[in-house]
C-alpha atoms as a PDB file:
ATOM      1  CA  UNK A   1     234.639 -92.086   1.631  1.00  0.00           C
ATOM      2  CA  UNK A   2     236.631 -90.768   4.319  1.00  0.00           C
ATOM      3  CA  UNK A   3     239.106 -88.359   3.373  1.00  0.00           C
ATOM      4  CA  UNK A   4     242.299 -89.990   4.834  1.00  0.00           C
ATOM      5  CA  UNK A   5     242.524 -93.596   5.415  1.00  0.00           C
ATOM      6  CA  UNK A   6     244.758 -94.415   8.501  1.00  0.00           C
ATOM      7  CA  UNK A   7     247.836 -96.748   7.732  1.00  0.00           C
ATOM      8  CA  UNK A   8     246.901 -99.318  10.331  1.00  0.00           C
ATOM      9  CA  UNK A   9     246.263-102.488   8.386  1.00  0.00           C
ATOM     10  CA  UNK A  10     242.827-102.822   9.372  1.00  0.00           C
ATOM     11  CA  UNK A  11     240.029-103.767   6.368  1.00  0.00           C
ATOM     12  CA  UNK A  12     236.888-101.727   5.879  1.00  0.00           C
ATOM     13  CA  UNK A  13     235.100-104.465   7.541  1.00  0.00           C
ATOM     14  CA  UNK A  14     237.011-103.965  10.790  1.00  0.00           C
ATOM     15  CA  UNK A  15     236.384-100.569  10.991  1.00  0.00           C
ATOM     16  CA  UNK A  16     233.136-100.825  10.817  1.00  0.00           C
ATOM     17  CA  UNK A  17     233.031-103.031  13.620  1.00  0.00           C
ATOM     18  CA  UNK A  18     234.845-100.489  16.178  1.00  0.00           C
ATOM     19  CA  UNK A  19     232.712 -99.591  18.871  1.00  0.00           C
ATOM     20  CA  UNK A  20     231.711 -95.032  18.486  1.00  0.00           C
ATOM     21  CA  UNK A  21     231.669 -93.762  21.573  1.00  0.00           C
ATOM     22  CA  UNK A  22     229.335 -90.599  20.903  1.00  0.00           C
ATOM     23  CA  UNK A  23     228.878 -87.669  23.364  1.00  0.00           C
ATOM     24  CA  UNK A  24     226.196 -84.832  22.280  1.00  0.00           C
ATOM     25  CA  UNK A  25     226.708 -81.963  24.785  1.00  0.00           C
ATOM     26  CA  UNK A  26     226.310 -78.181  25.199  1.00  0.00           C
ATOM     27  CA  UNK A  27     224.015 -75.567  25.409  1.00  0.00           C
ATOM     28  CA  UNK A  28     221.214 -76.258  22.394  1.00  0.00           C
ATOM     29  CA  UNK A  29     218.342 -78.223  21.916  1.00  0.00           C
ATOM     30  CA  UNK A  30     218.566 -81.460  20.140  1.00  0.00           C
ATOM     31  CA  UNK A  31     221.732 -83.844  22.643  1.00  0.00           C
ATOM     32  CA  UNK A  32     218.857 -86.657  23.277  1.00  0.00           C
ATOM     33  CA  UNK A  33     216.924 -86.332  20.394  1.00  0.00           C
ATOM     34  CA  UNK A  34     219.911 -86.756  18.284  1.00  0.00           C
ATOM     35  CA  UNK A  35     220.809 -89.906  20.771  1.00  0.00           C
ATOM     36  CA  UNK A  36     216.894 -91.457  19.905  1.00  0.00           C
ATOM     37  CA  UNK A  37     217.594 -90.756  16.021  1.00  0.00           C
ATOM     38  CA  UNK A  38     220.554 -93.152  16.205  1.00  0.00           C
ATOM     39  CA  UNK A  39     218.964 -95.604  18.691  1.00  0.00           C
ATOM     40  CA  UNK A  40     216.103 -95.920  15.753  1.00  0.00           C
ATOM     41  CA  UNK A  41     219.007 -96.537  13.256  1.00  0.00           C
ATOM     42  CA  UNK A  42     220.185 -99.280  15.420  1.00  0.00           C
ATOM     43  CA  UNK A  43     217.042-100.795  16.420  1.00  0.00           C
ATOM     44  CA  UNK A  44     216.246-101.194  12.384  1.00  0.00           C
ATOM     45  CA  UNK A  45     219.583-102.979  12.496  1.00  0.00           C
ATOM     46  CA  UNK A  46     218.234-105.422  14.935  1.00  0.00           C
ATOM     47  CA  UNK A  47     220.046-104.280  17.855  1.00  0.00           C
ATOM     48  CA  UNK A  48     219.485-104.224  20.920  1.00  0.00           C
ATOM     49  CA  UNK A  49     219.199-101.109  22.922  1.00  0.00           C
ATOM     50  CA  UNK A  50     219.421-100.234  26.270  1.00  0.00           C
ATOM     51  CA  UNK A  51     218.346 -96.940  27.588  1.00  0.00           C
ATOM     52  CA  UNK A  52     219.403 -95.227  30.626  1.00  0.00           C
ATOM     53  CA  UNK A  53     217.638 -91.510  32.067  1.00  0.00           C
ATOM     54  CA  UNK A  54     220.119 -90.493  34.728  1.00  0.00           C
ATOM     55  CA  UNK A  55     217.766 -87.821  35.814  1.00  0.00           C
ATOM     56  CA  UNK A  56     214.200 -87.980  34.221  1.00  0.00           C
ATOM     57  CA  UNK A  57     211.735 -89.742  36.079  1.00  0.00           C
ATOM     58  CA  UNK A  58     209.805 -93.462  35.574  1.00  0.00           C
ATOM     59  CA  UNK A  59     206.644 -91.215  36.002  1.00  0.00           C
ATOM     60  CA  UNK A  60     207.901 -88.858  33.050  1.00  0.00           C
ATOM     61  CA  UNK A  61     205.856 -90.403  30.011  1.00  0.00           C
ATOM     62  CA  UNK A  62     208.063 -89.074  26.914  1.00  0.00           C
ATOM     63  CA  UNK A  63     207.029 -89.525  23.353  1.00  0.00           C
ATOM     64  CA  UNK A  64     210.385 -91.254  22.949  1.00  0.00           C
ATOM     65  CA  UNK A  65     209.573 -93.925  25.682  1.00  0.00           C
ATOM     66  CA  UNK A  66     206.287 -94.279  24.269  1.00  0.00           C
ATOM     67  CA  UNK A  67     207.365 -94.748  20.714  1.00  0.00           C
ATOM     68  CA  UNK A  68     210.550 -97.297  22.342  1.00  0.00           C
ATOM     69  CA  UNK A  69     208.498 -99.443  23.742  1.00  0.00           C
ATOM     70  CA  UNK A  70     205.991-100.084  21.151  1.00  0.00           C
ATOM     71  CA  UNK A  71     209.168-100.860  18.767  1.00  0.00           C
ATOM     72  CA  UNK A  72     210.076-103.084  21.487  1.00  0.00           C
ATOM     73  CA  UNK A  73     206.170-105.170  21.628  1.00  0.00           C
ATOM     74  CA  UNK A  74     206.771-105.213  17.674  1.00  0.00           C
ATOM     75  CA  UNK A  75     210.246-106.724  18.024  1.00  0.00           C
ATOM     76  CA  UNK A  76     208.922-109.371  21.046  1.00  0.00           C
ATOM     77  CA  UNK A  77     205.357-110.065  18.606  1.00  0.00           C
ATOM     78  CA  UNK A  78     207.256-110.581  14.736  1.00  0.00           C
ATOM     79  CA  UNK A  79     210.847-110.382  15.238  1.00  0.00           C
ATOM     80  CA  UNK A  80     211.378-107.110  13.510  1.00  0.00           C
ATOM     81  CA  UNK A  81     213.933-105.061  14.495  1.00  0.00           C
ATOM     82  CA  UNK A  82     215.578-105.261  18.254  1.00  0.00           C
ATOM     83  CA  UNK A  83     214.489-105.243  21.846  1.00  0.00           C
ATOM     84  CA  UNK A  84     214.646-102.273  23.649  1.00  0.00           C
ATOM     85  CA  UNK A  85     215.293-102.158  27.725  1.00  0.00           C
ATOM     86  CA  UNK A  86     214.364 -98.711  29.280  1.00  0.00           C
ATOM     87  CA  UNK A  87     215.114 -97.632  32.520  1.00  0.00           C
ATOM     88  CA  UNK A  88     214.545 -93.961  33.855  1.00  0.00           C
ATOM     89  CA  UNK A  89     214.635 -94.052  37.907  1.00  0.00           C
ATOM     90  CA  UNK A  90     216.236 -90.354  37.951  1.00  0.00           C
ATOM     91  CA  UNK A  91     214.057 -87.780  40.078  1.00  0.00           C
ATOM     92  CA  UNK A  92     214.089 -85.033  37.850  1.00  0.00           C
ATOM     93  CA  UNK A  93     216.654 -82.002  38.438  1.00  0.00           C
ATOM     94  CA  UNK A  94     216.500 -82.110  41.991  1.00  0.00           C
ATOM     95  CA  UNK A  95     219.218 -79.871  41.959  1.00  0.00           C
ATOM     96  CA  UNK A  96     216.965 -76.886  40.604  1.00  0.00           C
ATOM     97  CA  UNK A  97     214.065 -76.770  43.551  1.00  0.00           C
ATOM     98  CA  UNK A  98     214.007 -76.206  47.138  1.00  0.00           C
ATOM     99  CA  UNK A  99     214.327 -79.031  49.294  1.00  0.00           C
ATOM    100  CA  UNK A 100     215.237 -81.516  46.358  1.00  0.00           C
ATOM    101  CA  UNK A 101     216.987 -84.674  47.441  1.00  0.00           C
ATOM    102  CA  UNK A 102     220.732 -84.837  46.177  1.00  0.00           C
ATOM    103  CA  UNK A 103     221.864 -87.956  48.070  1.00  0.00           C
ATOM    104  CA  UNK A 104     218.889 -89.988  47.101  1.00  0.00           C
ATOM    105  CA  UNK A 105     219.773 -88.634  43.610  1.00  0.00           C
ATOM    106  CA  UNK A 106     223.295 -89.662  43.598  1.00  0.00           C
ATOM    107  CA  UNK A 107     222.558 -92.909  45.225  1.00  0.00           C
ATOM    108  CA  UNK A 108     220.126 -93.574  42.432  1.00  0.00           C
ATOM    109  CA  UNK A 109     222.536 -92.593  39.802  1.00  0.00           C
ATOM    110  CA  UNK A 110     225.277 -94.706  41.197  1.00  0.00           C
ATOM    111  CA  UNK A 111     222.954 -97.699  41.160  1.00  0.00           C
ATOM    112  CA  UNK A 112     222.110 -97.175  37.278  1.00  0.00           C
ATOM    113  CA  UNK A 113     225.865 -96.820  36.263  1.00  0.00           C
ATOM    114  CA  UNK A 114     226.619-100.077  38.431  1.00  0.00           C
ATOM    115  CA  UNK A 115     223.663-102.082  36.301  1.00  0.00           C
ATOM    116  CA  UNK A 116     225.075-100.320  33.133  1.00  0.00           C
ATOM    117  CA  UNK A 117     228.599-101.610  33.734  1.00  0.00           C
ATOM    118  CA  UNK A 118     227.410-105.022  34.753  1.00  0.00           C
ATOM    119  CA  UNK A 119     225.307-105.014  31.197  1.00  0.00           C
ATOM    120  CA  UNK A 120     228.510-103.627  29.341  1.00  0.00           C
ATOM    121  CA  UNK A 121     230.536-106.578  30.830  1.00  0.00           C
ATOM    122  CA  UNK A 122     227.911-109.196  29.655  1.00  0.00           C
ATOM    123  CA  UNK A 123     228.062-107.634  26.272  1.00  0.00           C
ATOM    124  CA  UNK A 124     223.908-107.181  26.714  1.00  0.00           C
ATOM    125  CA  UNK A 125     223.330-104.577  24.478  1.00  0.00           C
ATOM    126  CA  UNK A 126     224.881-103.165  21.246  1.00  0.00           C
ATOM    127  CA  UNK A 127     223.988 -99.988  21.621  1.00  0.00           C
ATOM    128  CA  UNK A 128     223.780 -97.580  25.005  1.00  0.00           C
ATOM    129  CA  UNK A 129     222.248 -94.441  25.396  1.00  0.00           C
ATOM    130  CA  UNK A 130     223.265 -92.982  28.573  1.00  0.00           C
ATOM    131  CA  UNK A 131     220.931 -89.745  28.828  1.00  0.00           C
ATOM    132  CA  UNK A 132     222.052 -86.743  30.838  1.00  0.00           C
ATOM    133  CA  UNK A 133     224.657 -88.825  32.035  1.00  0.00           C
ATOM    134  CA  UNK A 134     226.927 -85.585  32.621  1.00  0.00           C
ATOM    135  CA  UNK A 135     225.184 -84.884  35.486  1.00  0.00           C
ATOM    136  CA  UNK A 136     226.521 -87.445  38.006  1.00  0.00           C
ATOM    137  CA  UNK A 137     229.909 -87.277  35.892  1.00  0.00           C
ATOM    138  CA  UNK A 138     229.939 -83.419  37.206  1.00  0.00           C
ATOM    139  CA  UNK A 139     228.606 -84.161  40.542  1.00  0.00           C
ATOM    140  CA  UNK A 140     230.828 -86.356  41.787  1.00  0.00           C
ATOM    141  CA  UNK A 141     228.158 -88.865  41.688  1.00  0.00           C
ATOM    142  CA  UNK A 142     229.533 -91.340  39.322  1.00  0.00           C
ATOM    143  CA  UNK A 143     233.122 -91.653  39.964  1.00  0.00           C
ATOM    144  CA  UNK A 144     234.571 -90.387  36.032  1.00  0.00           C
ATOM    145  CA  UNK A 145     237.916 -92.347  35.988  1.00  0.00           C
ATOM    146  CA  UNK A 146     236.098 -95.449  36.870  1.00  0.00           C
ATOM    147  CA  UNK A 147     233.630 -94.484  33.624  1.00  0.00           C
ATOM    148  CA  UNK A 148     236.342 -93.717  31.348  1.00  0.00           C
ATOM    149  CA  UNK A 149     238.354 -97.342  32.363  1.00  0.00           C
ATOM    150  CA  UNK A 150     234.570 -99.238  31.955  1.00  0.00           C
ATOM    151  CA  UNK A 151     234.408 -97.206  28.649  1.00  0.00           C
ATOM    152  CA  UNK A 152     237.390 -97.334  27.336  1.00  0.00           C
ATOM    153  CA  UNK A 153     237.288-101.794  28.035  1.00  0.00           C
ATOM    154  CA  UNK A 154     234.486-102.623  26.989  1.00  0.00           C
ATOM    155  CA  UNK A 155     234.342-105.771  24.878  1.00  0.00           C
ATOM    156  CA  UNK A 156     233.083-106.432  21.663  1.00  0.00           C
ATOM    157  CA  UNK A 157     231.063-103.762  19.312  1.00  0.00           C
ATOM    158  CA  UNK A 158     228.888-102.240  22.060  1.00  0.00           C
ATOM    159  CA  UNK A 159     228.371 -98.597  20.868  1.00  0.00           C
ATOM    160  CA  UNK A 160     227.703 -95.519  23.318  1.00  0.00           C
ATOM    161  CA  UNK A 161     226.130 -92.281  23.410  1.00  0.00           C
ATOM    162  CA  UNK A 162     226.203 -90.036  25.918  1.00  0.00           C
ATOM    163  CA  UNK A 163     223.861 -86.497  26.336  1.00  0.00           C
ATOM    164  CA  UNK A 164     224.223 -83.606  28.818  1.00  0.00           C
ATOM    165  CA  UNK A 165     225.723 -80.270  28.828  1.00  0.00           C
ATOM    166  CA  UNK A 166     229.524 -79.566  29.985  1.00  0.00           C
ATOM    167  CA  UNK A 167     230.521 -83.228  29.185  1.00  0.00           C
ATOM    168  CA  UNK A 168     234.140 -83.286  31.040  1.00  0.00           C
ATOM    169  CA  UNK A 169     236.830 -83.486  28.789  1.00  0.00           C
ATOM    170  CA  UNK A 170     238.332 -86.334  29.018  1.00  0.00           C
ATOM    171  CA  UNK A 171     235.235 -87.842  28.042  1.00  0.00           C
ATOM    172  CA  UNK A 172     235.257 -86.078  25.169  1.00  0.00           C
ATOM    173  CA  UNK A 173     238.998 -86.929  24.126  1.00  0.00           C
ATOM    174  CA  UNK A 174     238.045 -90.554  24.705  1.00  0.00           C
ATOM    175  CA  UNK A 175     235.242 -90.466  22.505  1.00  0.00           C
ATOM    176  CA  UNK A 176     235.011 -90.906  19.086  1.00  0.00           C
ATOM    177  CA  UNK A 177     232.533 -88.183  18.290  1.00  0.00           C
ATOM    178  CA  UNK A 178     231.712 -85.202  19.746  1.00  0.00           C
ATOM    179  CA  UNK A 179     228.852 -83.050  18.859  1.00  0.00           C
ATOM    180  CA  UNK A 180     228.131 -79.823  20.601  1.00  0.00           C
ATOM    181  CA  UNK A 181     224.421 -78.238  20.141  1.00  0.00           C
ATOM    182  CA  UNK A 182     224.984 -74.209  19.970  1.00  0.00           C
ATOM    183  CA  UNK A 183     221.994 -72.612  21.195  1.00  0.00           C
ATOM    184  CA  UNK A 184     221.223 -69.494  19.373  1.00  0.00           C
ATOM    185  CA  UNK A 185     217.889 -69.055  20.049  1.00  0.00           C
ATOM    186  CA  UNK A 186     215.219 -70.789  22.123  1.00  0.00           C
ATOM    187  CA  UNK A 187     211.741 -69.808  23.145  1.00  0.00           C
ATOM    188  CA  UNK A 188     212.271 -70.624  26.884  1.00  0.00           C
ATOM    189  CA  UNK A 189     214.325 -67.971  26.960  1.00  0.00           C
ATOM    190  CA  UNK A 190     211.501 -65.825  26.290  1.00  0.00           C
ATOM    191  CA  UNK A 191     208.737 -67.743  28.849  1.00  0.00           C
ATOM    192  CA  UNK A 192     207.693 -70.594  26.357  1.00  0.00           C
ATOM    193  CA  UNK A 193     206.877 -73.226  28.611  1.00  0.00           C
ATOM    194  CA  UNK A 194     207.288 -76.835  26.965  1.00  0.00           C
ATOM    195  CA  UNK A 195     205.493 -78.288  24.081  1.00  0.00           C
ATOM    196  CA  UNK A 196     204.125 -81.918  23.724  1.00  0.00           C
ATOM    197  CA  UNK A 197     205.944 -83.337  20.741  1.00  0.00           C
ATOM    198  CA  UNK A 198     208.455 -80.671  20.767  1.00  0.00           C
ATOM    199  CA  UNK A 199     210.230 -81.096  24.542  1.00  0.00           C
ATOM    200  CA  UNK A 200     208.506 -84.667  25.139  1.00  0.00           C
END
């Protein structure tokens, strides 16, 4: 039970039907696996979810994508569960090596929010997880007032998660949860390189 119950007139059941707009940011480990752990939730539900990599690459195989698209083959073969659409055309952090691309990045990542909004207005999907979305948003890529209008519109029960670190804040005052990972100690800082299973 929540502890206070707003005095709005509206019945359990309609609450439950408000569309979260989630945002996992900051410094830690754990803003898109968090995302995945909820996408599974939904896709039990029957939902269907649409995924969106604002920067990792098609050629990235990920143990999430993997495991996503086999859900989605179950879903298409028995029924169970939801379909899942995936789309990761990002080109890594560009931003972090010499001679990395920015404009073809930005034009990329302003083609993926147009296809997202177009899906939002069609109602496609019920739940969105826009991965390292912050990104553009901090860029100047993706224009952020026309994202927080889209968001703030969109019709029916379509629910949204966003990842990346230093999510702007007016994101996060539109959103309906907020979750900041706190890194306290991680093993990259000490030369770790990443781990299959553990990083992808």
């Amino acid at each position: 039970m929540p502890s206070a119950v707003p005095d709005d007139g509206l019945s359990t059941q309609q609450r439950r039907l408000r569309p979260a707009l989630i945002v996992n940011t900051g410094d830690g480990k754990g803003k898109s696996t968090a995302a995945f752990g909820t996408a599974l939730r939904g896709w039990a539900q029957g939902w269907s979810i649409g995924v969106f990599q604002f920067v990792k690459s098609s050629s990235w195989h990920t143990g999430e994508r993997v495991a996503f698209e086999a859900l989605d083959a179950l879903h298409r073969e028995t029924g169970q569960g939801g379909p899942v659409g995936w789309i990761a055309e990002g080109l890594g952090f560009t931003w972090t090596r010499r001679g990395g691309d920015l404009d073809a990045q930005a034009e990329i990542a302003r083609a993926t929010w147009g296809h997202v909004r177009e899906l939002m207005a069609a109602q496609a999907h019920r739940l969105y997880v826009l991965d390292e979305f912050t990104y553009p948003l901090l860029r100047g890529w993706v224009d952020l007032d026309e994202v927080l209008q889209v968001l703030a519109e969109r019709p029916g029960t379509q629910h949204v998660i966003v990842t990346g670190r230093r999510a702007p804040e007016a994101l996060c005052e539109l959103a309906t949860t907020v979750t900041e990972m706190t890194k306290h100690k991680h093993p990259f800082d000490q030369g770790q390189k990443g781990q299959s299973g553990i990083e992808w």
